[in-house]
Protein backbone atom coordinates (compact mmCIF):
# COMPACT_ATOMS: atom_id res chain seq x y z
CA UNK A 1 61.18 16.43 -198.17
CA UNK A 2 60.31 14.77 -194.67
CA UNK A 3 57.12 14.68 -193.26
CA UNK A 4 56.79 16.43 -189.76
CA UNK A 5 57.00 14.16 -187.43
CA UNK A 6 53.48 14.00 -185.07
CA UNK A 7 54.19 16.18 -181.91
CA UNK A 8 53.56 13.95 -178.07
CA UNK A 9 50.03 14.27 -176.92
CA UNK A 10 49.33 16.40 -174.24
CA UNK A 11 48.76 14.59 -170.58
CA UNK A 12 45.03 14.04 -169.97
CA UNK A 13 43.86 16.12 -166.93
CA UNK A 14 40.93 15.30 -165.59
CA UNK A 15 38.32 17.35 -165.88
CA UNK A 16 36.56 19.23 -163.14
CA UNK A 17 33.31 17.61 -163.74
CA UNK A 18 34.96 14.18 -162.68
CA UNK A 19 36.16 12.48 -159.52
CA UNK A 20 39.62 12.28 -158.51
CA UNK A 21 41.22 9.00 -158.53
CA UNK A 22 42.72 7.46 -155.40
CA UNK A 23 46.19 7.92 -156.43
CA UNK A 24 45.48 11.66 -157.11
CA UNK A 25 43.36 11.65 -153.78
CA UNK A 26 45.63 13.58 -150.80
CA UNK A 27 45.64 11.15 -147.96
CA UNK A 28 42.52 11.26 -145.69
CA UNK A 29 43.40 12.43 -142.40
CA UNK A 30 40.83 11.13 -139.67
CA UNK A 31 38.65 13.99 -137.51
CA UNK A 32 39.62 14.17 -133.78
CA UNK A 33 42.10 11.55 -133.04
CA UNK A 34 45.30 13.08 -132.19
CA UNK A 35 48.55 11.07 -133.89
CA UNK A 36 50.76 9.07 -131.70
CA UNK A 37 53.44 11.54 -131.43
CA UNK A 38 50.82 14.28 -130.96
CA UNK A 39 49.14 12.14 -127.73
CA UNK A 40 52.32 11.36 -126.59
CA UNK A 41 53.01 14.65 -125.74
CA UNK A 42 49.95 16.02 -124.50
CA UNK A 43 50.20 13.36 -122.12
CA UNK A 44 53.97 14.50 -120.81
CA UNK A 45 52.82 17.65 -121.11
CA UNK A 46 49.91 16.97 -118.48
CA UNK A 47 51.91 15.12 -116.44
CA UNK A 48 54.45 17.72 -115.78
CA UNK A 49 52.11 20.15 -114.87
CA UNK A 50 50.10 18.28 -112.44
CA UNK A 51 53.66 17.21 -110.97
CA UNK A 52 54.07 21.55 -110.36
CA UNK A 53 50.69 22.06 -109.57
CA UNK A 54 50.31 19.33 -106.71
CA UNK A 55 53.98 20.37 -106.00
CA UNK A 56 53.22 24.05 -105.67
CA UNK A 57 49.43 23.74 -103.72
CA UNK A 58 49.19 20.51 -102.10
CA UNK A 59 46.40 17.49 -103.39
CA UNK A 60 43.44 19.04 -101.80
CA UNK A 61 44.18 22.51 -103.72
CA UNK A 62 44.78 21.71 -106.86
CA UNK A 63 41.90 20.73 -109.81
CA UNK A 64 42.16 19.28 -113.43
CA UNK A 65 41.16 22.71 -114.48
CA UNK A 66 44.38 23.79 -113.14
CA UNK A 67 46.39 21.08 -114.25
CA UNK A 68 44.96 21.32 -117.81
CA UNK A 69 45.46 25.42 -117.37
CA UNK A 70 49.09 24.94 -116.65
CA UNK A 71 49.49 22.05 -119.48
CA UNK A 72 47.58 24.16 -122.23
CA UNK A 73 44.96 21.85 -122.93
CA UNK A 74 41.53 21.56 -121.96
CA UNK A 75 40.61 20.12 -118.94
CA UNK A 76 38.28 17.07 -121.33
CA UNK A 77 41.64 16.16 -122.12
CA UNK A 78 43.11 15.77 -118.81
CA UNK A 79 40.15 13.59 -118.25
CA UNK A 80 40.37 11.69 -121.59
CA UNK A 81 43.94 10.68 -120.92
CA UNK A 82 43.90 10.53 -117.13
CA UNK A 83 40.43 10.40 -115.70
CA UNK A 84 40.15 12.04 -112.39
CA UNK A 85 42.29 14.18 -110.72
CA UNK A 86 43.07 10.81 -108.29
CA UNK A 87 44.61 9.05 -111.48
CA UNK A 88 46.47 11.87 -112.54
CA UNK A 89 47.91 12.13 -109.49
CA UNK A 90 48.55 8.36 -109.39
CA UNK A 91 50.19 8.83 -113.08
CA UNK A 92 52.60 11.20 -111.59
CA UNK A 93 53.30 8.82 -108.75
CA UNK A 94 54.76 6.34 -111.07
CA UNK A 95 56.74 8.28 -113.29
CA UNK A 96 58.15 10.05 -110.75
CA UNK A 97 58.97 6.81 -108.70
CA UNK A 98 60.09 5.39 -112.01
CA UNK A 99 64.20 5.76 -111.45
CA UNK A 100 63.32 4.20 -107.63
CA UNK A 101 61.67 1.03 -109.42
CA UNK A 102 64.85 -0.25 -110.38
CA UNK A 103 66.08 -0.31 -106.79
CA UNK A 104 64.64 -4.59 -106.56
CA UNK A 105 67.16 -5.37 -108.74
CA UNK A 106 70.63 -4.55 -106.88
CA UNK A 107 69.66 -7.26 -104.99
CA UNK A 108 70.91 -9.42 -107.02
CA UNK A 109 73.43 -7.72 -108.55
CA UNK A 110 76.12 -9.28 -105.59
CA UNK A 111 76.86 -11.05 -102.06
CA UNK A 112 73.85 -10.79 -99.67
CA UNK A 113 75.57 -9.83 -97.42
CA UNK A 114 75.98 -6.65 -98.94
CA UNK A 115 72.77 -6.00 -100.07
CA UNK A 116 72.27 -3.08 -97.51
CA UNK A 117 74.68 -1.19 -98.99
CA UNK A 118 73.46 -1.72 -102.14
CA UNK A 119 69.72 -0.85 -101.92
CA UNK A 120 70.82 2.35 -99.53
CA UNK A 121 73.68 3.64 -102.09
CA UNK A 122 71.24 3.34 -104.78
CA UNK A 123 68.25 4.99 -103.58
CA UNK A 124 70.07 7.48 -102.46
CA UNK A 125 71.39 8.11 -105.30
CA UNK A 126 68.17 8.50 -106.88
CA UNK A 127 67.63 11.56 -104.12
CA UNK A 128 70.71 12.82 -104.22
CA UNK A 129 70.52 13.58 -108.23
CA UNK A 130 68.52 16.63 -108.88
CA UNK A 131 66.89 15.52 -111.77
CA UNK A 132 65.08 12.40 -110.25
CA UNK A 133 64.83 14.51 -106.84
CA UNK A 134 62.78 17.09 -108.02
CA UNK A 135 59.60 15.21 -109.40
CA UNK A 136 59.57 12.95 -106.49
CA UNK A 137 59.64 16.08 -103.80
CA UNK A 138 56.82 17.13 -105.62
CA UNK A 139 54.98 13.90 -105.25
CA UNK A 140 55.64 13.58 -101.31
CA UNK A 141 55.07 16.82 -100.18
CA UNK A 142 51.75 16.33 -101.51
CA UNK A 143 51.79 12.56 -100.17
CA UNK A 144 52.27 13.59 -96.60
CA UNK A 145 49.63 16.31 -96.56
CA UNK A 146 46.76 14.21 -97.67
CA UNK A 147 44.94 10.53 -97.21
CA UNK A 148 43.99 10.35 -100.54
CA UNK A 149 47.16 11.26 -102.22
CA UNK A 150 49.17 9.15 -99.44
CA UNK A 151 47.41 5.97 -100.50
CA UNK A 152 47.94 6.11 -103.88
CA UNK A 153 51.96 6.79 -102.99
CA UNK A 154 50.90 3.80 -100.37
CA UNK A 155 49.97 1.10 -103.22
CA UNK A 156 52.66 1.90 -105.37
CA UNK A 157 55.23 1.49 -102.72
CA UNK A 158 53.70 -1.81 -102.21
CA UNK A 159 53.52 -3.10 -105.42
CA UNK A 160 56.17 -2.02 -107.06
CA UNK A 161 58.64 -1.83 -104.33
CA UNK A 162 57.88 -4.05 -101.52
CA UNK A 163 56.38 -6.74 -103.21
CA UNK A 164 59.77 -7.17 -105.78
CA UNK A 165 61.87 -6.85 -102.77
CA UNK A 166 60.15 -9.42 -100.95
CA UNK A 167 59.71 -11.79 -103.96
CA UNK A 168 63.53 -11.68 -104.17
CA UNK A 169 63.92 -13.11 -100.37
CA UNK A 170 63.48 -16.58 -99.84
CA UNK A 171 62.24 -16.28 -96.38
CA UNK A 172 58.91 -17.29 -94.95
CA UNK A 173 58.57 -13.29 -93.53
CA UNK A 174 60.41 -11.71 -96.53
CA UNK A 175 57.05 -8.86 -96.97
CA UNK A 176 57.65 -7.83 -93.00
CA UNK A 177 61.48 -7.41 -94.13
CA UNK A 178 60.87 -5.79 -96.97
CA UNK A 179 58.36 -3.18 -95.60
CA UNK A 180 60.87 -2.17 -92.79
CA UNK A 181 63.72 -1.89 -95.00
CA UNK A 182 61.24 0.56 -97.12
CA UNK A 183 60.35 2.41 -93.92
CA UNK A 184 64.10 2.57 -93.01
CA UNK A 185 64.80 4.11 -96.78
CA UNK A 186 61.67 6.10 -97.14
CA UNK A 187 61.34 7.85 -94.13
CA UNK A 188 65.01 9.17 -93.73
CA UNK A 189 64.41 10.22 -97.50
CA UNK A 190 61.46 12.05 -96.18
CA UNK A 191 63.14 13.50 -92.95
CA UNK A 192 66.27 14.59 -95.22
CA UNK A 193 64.89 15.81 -98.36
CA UNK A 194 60.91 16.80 -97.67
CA UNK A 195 61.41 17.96 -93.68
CA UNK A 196 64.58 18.94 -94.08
CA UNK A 197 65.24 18.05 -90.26
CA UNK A 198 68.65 19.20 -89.14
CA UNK A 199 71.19 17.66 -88.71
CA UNK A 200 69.88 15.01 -91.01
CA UNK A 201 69.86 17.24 -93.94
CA UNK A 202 72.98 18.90 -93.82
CA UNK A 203 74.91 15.82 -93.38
CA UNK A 204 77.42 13.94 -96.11
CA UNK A 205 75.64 11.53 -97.80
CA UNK A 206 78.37 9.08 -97.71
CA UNK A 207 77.73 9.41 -93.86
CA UNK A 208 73.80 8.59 -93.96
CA UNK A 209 74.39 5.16 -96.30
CA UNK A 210 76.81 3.91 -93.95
CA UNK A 211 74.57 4.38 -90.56
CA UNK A 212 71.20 3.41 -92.27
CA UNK A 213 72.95 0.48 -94.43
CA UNK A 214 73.13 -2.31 -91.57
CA UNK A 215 69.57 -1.29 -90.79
CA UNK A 216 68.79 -1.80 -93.77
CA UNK A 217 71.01 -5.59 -94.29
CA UNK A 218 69.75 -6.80 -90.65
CA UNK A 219 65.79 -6.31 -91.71
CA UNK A 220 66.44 -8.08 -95.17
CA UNK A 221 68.74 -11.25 -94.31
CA UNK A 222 68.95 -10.86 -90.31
CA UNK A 223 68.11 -13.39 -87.81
């Protein structure tokens, strides 16, 4: 006759008296600090709704508590991502601008002597696309209608526009050239797509590149 064999020991399970180890230890999450993801898009989040908000009332009537209202968040977070309601603003700027920024580089991307053409085709483009229209609308109307919000659209214009353009001109007046050409652009985007002066904006678009682009080519590489 066989002798039973000895049945397995039972796991040992701590008892409640002592610690848990590390490994059995659920991972420590940290108190008030927001993961990446989670910042990332409170900060979208904020930025979208200041675009509507200084789209919808103008600079001078709009606050961080109604930004952070409209965003769902409270306005200490506006102000811990942003600061004040100037930098917001300014953060808007530059996101909506972002698809503009770009514009430096057709400059290089053939002849000079077409380079008119180029820059007007493609920030046009930018206006003409609903998408990349609508957040920059936003941003002018409140641009035109205030000093403070005009000369934060004012330094970005100049540093990320003007500046590249010029630095991309080997000329001894290439930031004169490249501030009219951005006046040229600029303010018949303005007159077409924030006035809406007729018969400006009604016309083909096709139309407008072709009249502004020599403008544009005889300020940049012009005598």
């Amino acid at each position: 006759m066989t002798e039973p064999t000895a049945s397995a020991e039972p796991p040992t399970v701590p008892s409640a008296s002592e610690p848990p180890t590390a490994s059995s230890r659920p991972p420590a999450r940290r108190r008030g600090r927001p993961s990446r993801a989670e910042s990332a898009g409170t900060r979208d989040r904020i930025l979208t709704a200041a675009r509507e908000e200084f789209s919808a009332h103008g600079y001078d009537k709009t606050s961080v508590r109604q930004i952070a209202k409209a965003a769902g968040v409270d306005s200490a977070l506006v102000h811990h991502y942003f600061g004040t309601k100037e930098q917001v603003f300014a953060a808007a700027v530059e996101v909506a601008f972002a698809p503009a920024l770009a514009a430096p580089d057709t400059l290089a991307e053939g002849p000079p002597d077409g380079v008119g053409e180029r820059l007007a085709r493609f920030v046009f483009g930018v206006w003409e696309n609903p998408t990349t229209r609508a957040p920059l609308l936003a941003i002018l109307r409140s641009a035109v209608t205030n000093d403070t919000a005009a000369a934060v659209f004012r330094r970005l214009v100049a540093a990320q526009l003007v500046r590249r353009v010029a630095a991309r001109l080997d000329l001894p007046d290439a930031e004169l050239r490249a501030e009219l050409a951005a006046a040229q652009l600029v303010g018949t985007a303005l007159m077409r797509y924030v006035l809406k002066l007729e018969p400006l904006a009604s016309a083909d678009v096709e139309e407008i590149i072709a009249r502004v682009s020599p403008v544009v080519q005889k300020h940049l590489t012009g005598p």
